[in-house]
PDB file of N, CA and C in Angstrom:
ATOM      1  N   UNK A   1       0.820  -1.193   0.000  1.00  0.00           N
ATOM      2  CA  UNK A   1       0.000   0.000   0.000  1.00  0.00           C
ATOM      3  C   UNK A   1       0.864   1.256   0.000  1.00  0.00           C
ATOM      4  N   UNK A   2       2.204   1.128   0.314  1.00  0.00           N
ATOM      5  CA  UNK A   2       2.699   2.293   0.508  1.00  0.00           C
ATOM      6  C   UNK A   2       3.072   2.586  -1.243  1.00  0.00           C
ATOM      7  N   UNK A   3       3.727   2.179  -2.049  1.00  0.00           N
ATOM      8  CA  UNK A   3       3.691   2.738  -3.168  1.00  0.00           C
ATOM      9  C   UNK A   3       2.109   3.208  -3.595  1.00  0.00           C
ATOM     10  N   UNK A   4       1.410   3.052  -3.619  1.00  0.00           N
ATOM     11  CA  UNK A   4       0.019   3.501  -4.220  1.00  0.00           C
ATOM     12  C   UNK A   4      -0.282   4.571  -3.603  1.00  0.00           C
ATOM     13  N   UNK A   5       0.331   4.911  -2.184  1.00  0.00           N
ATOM     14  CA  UNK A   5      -0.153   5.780  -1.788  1.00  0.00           C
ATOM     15  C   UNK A   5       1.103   6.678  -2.048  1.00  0.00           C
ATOM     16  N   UNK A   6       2.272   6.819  -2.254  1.00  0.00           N
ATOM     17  CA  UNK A   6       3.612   7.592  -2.530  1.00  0.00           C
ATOM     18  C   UNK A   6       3.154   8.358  -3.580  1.00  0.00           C
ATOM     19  N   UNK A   7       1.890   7.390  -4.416  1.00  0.00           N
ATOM     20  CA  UNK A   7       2.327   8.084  -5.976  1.00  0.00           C
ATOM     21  C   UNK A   7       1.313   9.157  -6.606  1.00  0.00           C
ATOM     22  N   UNK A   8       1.755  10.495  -7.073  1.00  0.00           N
ATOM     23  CA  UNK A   8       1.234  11.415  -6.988  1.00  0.00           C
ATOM     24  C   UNK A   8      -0.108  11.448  -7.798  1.00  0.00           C
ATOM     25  N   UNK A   9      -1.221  12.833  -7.697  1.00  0.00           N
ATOM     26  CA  UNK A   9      -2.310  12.520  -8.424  1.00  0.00           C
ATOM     27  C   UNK A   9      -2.295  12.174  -9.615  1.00  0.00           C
ATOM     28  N   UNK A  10      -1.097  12.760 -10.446  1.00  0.00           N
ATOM     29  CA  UNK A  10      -0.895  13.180 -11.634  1.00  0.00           C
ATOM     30  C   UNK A  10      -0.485  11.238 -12.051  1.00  0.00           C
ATOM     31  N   UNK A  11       0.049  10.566 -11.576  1.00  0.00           N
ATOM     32  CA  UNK A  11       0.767   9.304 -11.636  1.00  0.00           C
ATOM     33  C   UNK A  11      -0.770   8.592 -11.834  1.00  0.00           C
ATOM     34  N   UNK A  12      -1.999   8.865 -10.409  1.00  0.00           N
ATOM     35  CA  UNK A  12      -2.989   8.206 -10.312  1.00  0.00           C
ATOM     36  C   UNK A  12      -3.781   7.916 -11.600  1.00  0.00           C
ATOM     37  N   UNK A  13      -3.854   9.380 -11.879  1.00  0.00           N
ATOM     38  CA  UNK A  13      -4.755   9.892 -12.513  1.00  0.00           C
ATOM     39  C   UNK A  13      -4.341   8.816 -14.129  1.00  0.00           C
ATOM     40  N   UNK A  14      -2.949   9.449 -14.944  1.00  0.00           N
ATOM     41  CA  UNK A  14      -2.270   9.094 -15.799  1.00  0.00           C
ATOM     42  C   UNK A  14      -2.272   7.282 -15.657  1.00  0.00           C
ATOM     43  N   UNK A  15      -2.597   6.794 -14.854  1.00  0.00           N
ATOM     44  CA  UNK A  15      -2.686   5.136 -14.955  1.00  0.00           C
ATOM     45  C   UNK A  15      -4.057   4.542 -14.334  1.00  0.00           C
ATOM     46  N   UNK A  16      -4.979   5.627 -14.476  1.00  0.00           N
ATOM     47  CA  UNK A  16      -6.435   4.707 -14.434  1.00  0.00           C
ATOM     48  C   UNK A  16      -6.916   4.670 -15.769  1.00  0.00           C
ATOM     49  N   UNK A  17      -7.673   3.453 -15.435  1.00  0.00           N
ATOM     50  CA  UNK A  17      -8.499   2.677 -17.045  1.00  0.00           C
ATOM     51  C   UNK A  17      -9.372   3.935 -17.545  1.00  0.00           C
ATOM     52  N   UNK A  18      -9.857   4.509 -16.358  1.00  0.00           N
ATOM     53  CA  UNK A  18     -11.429   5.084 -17.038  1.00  0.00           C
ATOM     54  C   UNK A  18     -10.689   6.427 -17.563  1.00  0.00           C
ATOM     55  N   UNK A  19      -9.529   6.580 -17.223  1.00  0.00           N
ATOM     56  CA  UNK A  19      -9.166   8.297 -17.788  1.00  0.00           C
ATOM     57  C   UNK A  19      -8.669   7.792 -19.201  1.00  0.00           C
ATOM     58  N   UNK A  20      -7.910   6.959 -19.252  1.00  0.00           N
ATOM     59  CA  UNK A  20      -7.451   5.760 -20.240  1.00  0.00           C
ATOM     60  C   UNK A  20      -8.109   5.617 -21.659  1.00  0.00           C
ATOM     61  N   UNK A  21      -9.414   5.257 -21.123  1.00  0.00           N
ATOM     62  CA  UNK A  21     -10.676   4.737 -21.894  1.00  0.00           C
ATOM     63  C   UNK A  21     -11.273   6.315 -22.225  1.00  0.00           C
ATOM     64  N   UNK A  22     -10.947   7.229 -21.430  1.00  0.00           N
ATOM     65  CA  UNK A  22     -11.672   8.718 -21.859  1.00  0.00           C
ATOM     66  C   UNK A  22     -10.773   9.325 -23.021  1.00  0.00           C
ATOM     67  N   UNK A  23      -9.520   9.176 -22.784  1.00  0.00           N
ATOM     68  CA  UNK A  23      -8.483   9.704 -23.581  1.00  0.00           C
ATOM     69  C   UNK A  23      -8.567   9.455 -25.202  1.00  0.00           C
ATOM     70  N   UNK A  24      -9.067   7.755 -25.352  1.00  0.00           N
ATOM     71  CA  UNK A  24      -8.817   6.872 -26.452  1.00  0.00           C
ATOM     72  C   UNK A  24     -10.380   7.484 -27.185  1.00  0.00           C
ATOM     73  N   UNK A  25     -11.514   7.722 -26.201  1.00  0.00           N
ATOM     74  CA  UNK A  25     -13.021   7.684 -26.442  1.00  0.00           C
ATOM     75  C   UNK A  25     -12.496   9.638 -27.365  1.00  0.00           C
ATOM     76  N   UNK A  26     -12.049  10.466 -27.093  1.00  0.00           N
ATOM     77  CA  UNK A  26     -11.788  11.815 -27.138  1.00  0.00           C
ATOM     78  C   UNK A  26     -11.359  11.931 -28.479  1.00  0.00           C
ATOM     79  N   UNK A  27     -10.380  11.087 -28.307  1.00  0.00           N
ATOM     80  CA  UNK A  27      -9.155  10.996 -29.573  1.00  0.00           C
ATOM     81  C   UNK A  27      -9.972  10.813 -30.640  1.00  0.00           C
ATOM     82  N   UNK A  28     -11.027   9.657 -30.659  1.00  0.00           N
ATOM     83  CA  UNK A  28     -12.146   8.741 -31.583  1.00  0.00           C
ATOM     84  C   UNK A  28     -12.347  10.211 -32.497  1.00  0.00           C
ATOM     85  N   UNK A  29     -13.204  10.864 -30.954  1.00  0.00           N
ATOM     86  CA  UNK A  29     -14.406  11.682 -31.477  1.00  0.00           C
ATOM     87  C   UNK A  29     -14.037  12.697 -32.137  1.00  0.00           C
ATOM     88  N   UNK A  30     -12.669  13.573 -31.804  1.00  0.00           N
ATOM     89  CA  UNK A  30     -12.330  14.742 -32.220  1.00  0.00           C
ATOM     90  C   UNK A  30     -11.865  14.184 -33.817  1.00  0.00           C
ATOM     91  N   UNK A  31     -11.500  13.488 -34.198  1.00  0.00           N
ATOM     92  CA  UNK A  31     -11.060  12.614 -35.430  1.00  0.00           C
ATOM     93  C   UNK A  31     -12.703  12.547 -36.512  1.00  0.00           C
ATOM     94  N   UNK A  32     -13.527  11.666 -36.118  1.00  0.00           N
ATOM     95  CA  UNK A  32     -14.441  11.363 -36.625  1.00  0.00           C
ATOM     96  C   UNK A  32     -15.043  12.811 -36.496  1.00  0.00           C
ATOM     97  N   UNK A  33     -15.289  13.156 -35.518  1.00  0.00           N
ATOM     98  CA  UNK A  33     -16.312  14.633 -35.884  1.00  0.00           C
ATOM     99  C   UNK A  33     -15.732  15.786 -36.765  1.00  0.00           C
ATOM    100  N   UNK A  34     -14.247  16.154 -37.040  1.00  0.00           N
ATOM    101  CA  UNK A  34     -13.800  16.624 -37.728  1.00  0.00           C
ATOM    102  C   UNK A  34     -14.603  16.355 -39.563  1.00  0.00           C
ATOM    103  N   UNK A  35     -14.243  14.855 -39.301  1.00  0.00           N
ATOM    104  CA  UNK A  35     -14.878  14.075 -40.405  1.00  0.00           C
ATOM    105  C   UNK A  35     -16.149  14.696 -41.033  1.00  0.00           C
ATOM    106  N   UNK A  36     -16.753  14.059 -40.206  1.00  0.00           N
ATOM    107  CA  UNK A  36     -18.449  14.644 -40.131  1.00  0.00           C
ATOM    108  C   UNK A  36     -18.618  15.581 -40.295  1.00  0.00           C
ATOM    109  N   UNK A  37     -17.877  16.970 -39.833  1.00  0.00           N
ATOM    110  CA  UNK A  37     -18.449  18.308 -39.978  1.00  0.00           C
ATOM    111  C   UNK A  37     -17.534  18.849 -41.669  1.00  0.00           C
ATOM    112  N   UNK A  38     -16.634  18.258 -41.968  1.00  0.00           N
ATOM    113  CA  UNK A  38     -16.221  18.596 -43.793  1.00  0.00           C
ATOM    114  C   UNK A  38     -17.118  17.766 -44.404  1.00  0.00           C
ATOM    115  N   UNK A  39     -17.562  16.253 -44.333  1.00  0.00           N
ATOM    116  CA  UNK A  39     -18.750  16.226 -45.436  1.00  0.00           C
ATOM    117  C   UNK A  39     -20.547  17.002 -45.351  1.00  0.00           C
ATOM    118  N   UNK A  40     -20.488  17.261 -44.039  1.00  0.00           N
ATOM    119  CA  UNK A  40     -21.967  17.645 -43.994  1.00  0.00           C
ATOM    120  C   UNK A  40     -21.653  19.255 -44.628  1.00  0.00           C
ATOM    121  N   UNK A  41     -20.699  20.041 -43.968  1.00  0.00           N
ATOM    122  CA  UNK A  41     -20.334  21.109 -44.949  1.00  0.00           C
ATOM    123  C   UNK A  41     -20.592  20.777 -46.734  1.00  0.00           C
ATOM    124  N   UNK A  42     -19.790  20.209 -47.205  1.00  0.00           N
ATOM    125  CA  UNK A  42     -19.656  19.669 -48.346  1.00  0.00           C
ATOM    126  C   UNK A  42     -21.023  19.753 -49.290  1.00  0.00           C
ATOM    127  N   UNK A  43     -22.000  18.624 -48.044  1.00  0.00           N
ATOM    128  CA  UNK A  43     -24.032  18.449 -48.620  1.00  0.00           C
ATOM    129  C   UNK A  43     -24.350  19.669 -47.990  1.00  0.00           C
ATOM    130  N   UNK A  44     -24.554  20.517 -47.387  1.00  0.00           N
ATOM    131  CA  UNK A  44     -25.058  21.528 -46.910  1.00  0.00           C
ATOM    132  C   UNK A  44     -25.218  22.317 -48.078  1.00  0.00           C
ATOM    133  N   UNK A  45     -23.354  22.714 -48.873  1.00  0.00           N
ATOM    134  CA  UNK A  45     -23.260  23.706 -49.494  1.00  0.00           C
ATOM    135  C   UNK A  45     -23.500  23.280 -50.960  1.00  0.00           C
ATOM    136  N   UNK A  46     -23.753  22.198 -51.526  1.00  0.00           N
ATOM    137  CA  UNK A  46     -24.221  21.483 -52.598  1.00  0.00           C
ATOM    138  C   UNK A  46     -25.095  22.165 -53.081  1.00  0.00           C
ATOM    139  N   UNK A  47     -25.183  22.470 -54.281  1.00  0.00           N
ATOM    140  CA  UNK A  47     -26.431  22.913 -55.025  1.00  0.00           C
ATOM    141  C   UNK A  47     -27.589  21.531 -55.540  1.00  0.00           C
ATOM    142  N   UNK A  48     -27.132  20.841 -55.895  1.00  0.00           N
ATOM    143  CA  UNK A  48     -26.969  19.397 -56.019  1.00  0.00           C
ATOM    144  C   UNK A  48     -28.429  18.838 -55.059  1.00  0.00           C
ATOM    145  N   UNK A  49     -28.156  18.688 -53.834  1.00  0.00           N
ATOM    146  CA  UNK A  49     -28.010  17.730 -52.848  1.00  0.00           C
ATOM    147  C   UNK A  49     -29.033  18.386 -51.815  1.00  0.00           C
ATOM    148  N   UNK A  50     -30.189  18.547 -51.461  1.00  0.00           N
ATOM    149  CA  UNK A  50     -31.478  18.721 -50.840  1.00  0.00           C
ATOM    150  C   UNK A  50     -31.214  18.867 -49.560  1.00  0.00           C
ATOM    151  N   UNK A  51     -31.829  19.291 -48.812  1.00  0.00           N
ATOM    152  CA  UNK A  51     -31.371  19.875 -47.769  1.00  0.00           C
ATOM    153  C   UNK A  51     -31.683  18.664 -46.463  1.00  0.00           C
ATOM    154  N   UNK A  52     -32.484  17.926 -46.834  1.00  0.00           N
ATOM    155  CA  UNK A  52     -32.601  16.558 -45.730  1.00  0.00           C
ATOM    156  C   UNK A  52     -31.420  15.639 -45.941  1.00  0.00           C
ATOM    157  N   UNK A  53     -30.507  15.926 -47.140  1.00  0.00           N
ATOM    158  CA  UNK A  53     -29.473  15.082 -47.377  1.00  0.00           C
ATOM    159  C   UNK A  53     -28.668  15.255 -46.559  1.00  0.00           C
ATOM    160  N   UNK A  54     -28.469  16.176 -45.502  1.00  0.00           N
ATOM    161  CA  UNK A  54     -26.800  16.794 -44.629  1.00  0.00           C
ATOM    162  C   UNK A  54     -28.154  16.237 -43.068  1.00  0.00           C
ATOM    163  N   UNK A  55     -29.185  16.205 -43.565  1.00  0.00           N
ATOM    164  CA  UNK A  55     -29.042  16.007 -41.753  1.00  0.00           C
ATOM    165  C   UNK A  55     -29.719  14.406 -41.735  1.00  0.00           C
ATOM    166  N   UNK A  56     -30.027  13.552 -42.806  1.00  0.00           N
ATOM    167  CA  UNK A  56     -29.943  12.108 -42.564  1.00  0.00           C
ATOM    168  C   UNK A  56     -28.888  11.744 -42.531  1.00  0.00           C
ATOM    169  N   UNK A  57     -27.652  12.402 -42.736  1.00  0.00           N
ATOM    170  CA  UNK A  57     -26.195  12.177 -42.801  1.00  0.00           C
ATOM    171  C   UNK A  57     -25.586  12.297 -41.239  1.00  0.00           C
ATOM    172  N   UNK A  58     -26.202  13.803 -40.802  1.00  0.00           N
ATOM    173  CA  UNK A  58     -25.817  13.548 -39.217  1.00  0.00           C
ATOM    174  C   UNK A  58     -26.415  12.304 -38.450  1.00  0.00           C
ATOM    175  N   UNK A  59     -27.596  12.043 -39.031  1.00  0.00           N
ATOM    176  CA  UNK A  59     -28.598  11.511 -37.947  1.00  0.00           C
ATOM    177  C   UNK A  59     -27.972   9.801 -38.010  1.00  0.00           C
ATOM    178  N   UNK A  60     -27.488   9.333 -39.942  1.00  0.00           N
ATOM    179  CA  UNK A  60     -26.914   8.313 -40.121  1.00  0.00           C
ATOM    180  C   UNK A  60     -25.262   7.984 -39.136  1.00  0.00           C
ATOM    181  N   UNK A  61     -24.802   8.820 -39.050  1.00  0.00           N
ATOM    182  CA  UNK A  61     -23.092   9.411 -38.256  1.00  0.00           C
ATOM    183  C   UNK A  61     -23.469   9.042 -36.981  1.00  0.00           C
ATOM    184  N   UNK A  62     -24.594   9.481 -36.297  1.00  0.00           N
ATOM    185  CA  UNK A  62     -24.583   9.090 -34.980  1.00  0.00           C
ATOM    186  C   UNK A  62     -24.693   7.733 -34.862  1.00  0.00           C
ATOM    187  N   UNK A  63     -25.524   6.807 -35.565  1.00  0.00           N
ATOM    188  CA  UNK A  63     -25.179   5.306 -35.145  1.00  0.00           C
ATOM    189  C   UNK A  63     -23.725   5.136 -35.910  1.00  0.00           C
ATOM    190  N   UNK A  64     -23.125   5.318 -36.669  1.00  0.00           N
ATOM    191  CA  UNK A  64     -22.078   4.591 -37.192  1.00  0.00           C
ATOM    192  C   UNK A  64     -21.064   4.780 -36.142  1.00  0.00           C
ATOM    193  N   UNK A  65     -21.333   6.207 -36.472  1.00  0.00           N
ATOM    194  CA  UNK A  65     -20.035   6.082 -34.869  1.00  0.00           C
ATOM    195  C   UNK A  65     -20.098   5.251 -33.649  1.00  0.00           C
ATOM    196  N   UNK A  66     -21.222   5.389 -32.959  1.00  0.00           N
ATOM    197  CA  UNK A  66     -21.545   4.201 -32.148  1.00  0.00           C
ATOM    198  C   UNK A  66     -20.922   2.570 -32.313  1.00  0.00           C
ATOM    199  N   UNK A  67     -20.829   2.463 -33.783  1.00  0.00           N
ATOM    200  CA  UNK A  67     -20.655   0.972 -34.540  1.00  0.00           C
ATOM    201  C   UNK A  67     -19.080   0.849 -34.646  1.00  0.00           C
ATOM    202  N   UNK A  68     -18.337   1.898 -35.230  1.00  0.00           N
ATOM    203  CA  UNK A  68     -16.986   2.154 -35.367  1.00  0.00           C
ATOM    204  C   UNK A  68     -16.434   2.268 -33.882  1.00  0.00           C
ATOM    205  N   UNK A  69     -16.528   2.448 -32.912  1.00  0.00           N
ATOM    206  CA  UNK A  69     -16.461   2.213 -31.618  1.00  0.00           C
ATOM    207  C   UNK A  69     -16.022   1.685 -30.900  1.00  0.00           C
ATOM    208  N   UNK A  70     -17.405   0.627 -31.210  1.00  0.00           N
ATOM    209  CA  UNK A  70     -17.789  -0.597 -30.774  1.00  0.00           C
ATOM    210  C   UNK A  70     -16.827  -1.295 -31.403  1.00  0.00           C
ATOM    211  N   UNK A  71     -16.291  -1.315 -32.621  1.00  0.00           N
ATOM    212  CA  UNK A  71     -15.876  -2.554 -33.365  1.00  0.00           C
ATOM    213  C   UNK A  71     -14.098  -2.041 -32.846  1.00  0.00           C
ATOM    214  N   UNK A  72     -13.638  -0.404 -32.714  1.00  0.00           N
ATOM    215  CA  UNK A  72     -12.220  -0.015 -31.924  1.00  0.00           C
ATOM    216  C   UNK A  72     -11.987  -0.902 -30.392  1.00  0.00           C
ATOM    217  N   UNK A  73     -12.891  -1.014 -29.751  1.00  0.00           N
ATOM    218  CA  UNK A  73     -13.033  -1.588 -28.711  1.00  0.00           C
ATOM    219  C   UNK A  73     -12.702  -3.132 -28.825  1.00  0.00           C
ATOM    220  N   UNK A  74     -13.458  -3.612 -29.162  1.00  0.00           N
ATOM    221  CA  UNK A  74     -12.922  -5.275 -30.036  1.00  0.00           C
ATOM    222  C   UNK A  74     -12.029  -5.500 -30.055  1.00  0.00           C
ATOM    223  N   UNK A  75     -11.713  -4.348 -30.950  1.00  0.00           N
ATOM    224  CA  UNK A  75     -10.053  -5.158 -31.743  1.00  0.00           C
ATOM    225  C   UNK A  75      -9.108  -4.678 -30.952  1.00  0.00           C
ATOM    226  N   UNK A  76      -8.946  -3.751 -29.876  1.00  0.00           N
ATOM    227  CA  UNK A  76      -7.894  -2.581 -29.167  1.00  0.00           C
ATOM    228  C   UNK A  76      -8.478  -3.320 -27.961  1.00  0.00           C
ATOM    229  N   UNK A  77      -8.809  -4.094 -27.380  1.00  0.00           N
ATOM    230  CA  UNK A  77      -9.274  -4.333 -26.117  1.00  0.00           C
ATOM    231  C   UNK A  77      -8.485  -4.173 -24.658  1.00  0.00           C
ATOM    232  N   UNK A  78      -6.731  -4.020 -24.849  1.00  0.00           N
ATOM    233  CA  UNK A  78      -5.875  -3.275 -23.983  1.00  0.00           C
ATOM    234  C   UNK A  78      -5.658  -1.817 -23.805  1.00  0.00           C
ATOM    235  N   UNK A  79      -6.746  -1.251 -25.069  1.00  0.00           N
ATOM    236  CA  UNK A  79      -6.721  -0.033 -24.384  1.00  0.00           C
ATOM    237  C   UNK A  79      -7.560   0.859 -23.716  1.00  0.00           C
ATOM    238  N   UNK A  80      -8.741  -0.612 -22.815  1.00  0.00           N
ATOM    239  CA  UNK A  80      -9.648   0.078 -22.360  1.00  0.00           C
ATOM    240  C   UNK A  80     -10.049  -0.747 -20.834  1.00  0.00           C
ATOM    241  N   UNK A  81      -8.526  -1.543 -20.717  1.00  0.00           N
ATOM    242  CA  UNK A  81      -8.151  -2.661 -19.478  1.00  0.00           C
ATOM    243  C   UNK A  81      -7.098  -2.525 -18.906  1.00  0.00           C
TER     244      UNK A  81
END
């Protein structure tokens, strides 16, 4: 017990799962939503492309991401243990 308790917040903090699992979950999102917000730009500004086309696109993005995730989790399973 005495090392666990020696070791500073910053040590704590930096080697728990759930900050771990927040870090990896962050990384996902700022990546993919980047994503998401240049193609919905893209259908938004389309002359082309109807205006329910950019937001069945968000509404489609929210499950995929959910799915892409799910399937990072799977295959990366040490980086959320």
């Amino acid at each position: 017990m005495g090392e666990k308790a020696d070791a500073s917040l910053k040590e704590r903090v930096l080697g728990s799962k759930a900050f771990r699992a927040f870090l990896v979950f962050s990384a996902f999102r700022a990546v993919y939503g980047a994503g998401i917000l240049v193609v919905t730009y893209l259908l938004a500004t389309s002359e082309e492309a109807p205006v329910w086309t950019s937001i069945a696109f968000l509404l489609t993005s929210m499950v995929a991401s959910r799915v892409i995730f799910r399937s990072i989790k799977r295959k990366w399973p040490s980086l959320f243990s």
